[in-house]
Protein backbone atom coordinates (compact mmCIF):
# COMPACT_ATOMS: atom_id res chain seq x y z
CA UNK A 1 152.17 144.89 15.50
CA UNK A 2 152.48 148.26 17.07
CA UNK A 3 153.27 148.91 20.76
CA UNK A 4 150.15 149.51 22.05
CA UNK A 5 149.03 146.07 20.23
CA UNK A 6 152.00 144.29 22.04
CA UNK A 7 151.50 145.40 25.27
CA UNK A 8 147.65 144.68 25.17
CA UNK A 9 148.96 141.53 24.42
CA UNK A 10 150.97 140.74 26.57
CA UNK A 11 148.75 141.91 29.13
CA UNK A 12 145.84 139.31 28.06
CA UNK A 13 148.48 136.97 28.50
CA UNK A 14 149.97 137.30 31.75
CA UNK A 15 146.13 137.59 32.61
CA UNK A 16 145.54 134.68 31.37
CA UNK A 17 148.45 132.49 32.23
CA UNK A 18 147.79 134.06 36.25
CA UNK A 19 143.77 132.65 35.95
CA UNK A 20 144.99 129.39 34.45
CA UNK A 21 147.80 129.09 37.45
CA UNK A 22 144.71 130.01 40.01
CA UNK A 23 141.94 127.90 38.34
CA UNK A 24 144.41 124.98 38.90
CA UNK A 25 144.47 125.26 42.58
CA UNK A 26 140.99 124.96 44.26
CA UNK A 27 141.94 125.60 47.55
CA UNK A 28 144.41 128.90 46.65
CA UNK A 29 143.56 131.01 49.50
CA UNK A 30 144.93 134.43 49.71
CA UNK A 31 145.97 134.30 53.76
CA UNK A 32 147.92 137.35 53.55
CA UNK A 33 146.63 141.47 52.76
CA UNK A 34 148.32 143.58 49.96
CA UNK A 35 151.50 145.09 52.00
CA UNK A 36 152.71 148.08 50.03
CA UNK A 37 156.29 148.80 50.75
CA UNK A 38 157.42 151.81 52.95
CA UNK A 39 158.62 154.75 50.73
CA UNK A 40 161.96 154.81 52.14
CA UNK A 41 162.51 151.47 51.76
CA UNK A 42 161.56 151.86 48.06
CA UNK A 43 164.05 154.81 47.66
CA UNK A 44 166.83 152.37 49.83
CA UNK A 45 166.70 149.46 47.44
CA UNK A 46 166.47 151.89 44.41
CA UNK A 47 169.57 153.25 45.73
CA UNK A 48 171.30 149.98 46.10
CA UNK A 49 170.81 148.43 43.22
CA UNK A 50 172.09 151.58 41.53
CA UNK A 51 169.36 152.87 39.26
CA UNK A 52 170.07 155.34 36.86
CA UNK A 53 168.25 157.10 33.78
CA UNK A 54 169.16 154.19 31.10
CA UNK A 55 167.68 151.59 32.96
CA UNK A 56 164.13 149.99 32.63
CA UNK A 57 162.46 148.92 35.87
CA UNK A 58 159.64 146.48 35.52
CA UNK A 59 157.46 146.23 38.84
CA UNK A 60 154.94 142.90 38.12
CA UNK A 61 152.95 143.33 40.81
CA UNK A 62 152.98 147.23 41.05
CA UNK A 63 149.89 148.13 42.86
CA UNK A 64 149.57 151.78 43.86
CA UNK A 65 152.71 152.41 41.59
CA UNK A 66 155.09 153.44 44.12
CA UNK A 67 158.20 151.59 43.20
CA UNK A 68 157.51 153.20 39.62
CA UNK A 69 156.82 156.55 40.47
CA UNK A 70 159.92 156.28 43.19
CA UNK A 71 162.02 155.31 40.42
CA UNK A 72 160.90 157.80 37.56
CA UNK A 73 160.64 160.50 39.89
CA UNK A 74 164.73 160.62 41.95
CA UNK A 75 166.21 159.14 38.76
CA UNK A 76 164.36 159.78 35.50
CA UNK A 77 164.39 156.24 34.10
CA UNK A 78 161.74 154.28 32.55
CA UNK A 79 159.18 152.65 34.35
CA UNK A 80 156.61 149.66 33.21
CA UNK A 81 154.05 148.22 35.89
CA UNK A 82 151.83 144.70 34.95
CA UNK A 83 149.39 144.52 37.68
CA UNK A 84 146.01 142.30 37.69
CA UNK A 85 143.64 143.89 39.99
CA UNK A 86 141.49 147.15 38.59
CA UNK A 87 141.33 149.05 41.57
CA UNK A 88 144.84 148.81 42.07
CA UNK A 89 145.63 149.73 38.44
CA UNK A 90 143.53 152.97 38.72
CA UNK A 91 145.21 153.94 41.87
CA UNK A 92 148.48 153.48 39.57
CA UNK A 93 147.36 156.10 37.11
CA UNK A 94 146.50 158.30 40.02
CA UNK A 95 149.82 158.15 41.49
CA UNK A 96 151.79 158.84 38.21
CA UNK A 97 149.54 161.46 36.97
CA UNK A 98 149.50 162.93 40.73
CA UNK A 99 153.47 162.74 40.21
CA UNK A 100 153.73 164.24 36.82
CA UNK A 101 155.40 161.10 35.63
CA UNK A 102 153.03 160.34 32.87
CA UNK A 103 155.76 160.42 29.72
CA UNK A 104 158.20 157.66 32.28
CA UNK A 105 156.02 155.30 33.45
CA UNK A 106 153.35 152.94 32.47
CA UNK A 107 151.16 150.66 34.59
């Protein structure tokens, strides 16, 4: 299986494992809106946990790409995103082609 088979993949299946968690729980109510971190929060915690160009982050969750592009962009690492929602995955691509980041990160 080639990458882009695998990740396809394992995208159906988080996709599916998250509908199966949701159709399980009739009365899941979303109380709370998306909250998208503050960029210099973003670069703080990168800078904490000591990021550097070897390392792999993996944002599940990713929305607008921010942590990803964050990361890619002040320490030239590799950056994968899993998110659900399709308006929140094409404002991903925006931000990392907007950012130049394009051969880094995937979302």
């Amino acid at each position: 299986m080639d990458k882009a088979a695998k990740r396809a993949s394992l995208r159906a299946a988080i996709i599916q494992a998250s509908k199966e968690a949701f159709a399980a729980r009739e009365n899941t109510i979303i109380v709370a809106p998306i909250s998208p971190t503050p960029l210099p929060i973003v670069q703080a915690v990168l800078d904490k946990v000591s990021v550097n160009a070897d390392d792999v982050v993996l944002d599940l969750g990713c929305g607008d790409g921010r942590w990803l592009v964050a990361a890619a962009e002040a320490y030239g690492c590799r950056c994968v995103g899993y998110e659900l929602e399709d308006e929140r995955i094409a404002k991903c691509g925006e931000a990392i082609a907007a950012a130049g980041v394009g051969a880094l990160v995937r979302c």
